[in-house]
C-alpha atoms as a PDB file:
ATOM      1  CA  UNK A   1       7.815   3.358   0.536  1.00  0.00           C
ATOM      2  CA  UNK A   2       5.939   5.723  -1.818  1.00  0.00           C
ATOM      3  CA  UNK A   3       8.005   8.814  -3.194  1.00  0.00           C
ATOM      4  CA  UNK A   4       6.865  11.627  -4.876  1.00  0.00           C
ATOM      5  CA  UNK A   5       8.608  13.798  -7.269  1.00  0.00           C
ATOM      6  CA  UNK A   6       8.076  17.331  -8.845  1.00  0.00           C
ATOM      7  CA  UNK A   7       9.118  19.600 -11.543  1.00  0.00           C
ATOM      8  CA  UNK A   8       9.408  16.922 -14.601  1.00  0.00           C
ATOM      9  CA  UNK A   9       9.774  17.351 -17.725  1.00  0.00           C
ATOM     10  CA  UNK A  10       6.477  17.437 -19.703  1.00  0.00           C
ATOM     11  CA  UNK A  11       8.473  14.678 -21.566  1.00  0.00           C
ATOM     12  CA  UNK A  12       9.356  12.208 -18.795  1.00  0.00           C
ATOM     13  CA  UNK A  13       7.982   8.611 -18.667  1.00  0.00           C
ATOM     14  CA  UNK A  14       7.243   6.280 -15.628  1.00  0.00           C
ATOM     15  CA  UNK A  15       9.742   4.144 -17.367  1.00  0.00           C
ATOM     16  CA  UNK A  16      12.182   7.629 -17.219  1.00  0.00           C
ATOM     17  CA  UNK A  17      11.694   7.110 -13.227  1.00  0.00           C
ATOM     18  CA  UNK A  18      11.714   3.756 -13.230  1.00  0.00           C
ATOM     19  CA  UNK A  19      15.512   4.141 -14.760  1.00  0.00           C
ATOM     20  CA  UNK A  20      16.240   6.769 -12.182  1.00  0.00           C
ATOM     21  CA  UNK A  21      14.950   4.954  -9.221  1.00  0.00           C
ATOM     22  CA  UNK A  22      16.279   1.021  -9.925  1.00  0.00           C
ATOM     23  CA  UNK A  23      19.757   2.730  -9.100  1.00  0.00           C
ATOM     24  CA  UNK A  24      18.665   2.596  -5.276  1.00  0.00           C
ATOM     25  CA  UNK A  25      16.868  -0.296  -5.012  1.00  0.00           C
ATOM     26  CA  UNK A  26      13.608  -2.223  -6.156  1.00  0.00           C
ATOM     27  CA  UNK A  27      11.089  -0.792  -7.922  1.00  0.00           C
ATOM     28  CA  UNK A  28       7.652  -1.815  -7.568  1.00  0.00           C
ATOM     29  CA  UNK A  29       5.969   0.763  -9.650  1.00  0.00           C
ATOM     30  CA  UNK A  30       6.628   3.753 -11.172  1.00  0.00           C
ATOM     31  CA  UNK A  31       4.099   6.440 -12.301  1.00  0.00           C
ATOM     32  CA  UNK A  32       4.006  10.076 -14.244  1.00  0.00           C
ATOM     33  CA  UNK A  33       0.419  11.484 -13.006  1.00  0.00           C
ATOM     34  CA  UNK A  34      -1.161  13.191 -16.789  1.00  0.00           C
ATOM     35  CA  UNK A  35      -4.095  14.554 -17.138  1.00  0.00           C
ATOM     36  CA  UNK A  36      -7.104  12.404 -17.613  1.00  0.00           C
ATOM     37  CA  UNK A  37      -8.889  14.761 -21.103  1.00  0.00           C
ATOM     38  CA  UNK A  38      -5.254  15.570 -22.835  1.00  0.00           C
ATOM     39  CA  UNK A  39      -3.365  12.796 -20.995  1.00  0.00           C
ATOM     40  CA  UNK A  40      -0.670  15.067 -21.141  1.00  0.00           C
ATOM     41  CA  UNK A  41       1.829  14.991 -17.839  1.00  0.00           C
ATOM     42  CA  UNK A  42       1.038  17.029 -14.547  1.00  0.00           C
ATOM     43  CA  UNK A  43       4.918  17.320 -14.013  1.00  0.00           C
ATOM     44  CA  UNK A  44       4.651  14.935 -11.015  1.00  0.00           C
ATOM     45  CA  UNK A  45       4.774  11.417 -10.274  1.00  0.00           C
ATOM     46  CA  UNK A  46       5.496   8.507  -7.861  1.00  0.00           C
ATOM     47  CA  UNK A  47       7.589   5.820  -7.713  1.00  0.00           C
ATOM     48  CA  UNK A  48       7.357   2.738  -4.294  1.00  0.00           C
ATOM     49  CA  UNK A  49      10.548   1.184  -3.899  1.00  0.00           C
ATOM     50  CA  UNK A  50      10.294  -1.818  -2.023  1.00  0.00           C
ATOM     51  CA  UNK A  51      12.576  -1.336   1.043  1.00  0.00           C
ATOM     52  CA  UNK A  52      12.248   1.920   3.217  1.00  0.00           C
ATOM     53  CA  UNK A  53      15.834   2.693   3.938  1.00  0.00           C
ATOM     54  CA  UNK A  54      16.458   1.992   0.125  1.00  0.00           C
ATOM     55  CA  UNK A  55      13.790   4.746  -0.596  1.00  0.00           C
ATOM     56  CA  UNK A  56      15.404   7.147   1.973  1.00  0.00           C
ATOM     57  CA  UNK A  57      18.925   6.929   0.476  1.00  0.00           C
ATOM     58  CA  UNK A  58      16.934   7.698  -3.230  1.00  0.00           C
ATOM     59  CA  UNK A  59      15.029  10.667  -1.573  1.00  0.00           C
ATOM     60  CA  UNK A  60      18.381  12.102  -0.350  1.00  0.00           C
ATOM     61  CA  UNK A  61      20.696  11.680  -3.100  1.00  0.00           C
ATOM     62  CA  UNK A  62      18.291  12.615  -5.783  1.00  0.00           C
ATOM     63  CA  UNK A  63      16.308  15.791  -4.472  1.00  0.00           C
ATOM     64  CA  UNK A  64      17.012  18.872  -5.726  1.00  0.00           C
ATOM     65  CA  UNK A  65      19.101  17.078  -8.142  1.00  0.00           C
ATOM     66  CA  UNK A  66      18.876  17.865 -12.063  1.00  0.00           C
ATOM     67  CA  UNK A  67      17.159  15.292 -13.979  1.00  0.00           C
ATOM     68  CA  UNK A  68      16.022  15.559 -18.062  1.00  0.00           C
ATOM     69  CA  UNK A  69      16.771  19.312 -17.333  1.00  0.00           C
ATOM     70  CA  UNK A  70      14.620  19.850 -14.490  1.00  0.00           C
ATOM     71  CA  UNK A  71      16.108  20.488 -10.782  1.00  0.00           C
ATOM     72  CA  UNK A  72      13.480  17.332  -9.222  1.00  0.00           C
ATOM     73  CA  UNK A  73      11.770  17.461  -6.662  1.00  0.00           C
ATOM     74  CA  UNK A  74      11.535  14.171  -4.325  1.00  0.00           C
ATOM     75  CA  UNK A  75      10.425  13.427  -1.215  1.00  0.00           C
ATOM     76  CA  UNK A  76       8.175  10.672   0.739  1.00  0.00           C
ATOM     77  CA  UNK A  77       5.070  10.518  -0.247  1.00  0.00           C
ATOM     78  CA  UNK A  78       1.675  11.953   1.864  1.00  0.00           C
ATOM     79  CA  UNK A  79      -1.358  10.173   2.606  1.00  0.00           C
ATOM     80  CA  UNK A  80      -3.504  11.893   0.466  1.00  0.00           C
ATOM     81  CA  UNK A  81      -7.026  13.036   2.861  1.00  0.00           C
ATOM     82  CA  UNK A  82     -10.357  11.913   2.168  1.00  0.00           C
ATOM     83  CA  UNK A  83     -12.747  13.939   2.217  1.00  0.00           C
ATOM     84  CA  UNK A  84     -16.271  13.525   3.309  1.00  0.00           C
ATOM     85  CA  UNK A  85     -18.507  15.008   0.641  1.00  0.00           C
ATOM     86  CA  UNK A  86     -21.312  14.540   3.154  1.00  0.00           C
ATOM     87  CA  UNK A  87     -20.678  16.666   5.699  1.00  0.00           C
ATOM     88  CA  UNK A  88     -22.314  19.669   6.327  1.00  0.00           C
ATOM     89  CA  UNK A  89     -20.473  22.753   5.847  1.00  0.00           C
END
């Protein structure tokens, strides 16, 4: 399952999350989203943990918790929409 999580610390790694998230289960990646001119961090990022209920236990033990000084966001993940660029408006 794919989790997202908000309100980092400009400072935070994907190996910061990675550390957070191993505590529940296996991680199979772990990302901090940064911006692709300054590559400095968005504040978000995602980390997929291998087994759903695993990722659900995370999700509720660790949102709204405080993390590197930041009260984190986390929650599952969205399909993110594609959009047609073709269509007519």
């Amino acid at each position: 399952m794919n989790i997202y999580i908000a309100n980092l610390s400009l400072e935070t790694t994907g190996a910061d999350l990675r550390n957070l998230f191993v505590l529940y289960g296996t991680v199979k990646s772990a990302k901090v989203i940064t911006n692709g001119i300054t590559h400095l961090s968005k504040g978000f990022g995602f980390v997929e943990i291998e087994s759903e209920s695993d990722a659900l236990r995370a999700i509720k033990r660790l949102h709204r918790s405080e993390f590197q000084g930041n009260k984190i966001v986390v929650k599952k993940a969205e399909p993110t929409k594609q959009v047609n660029r073709n269509e007519n408006i």
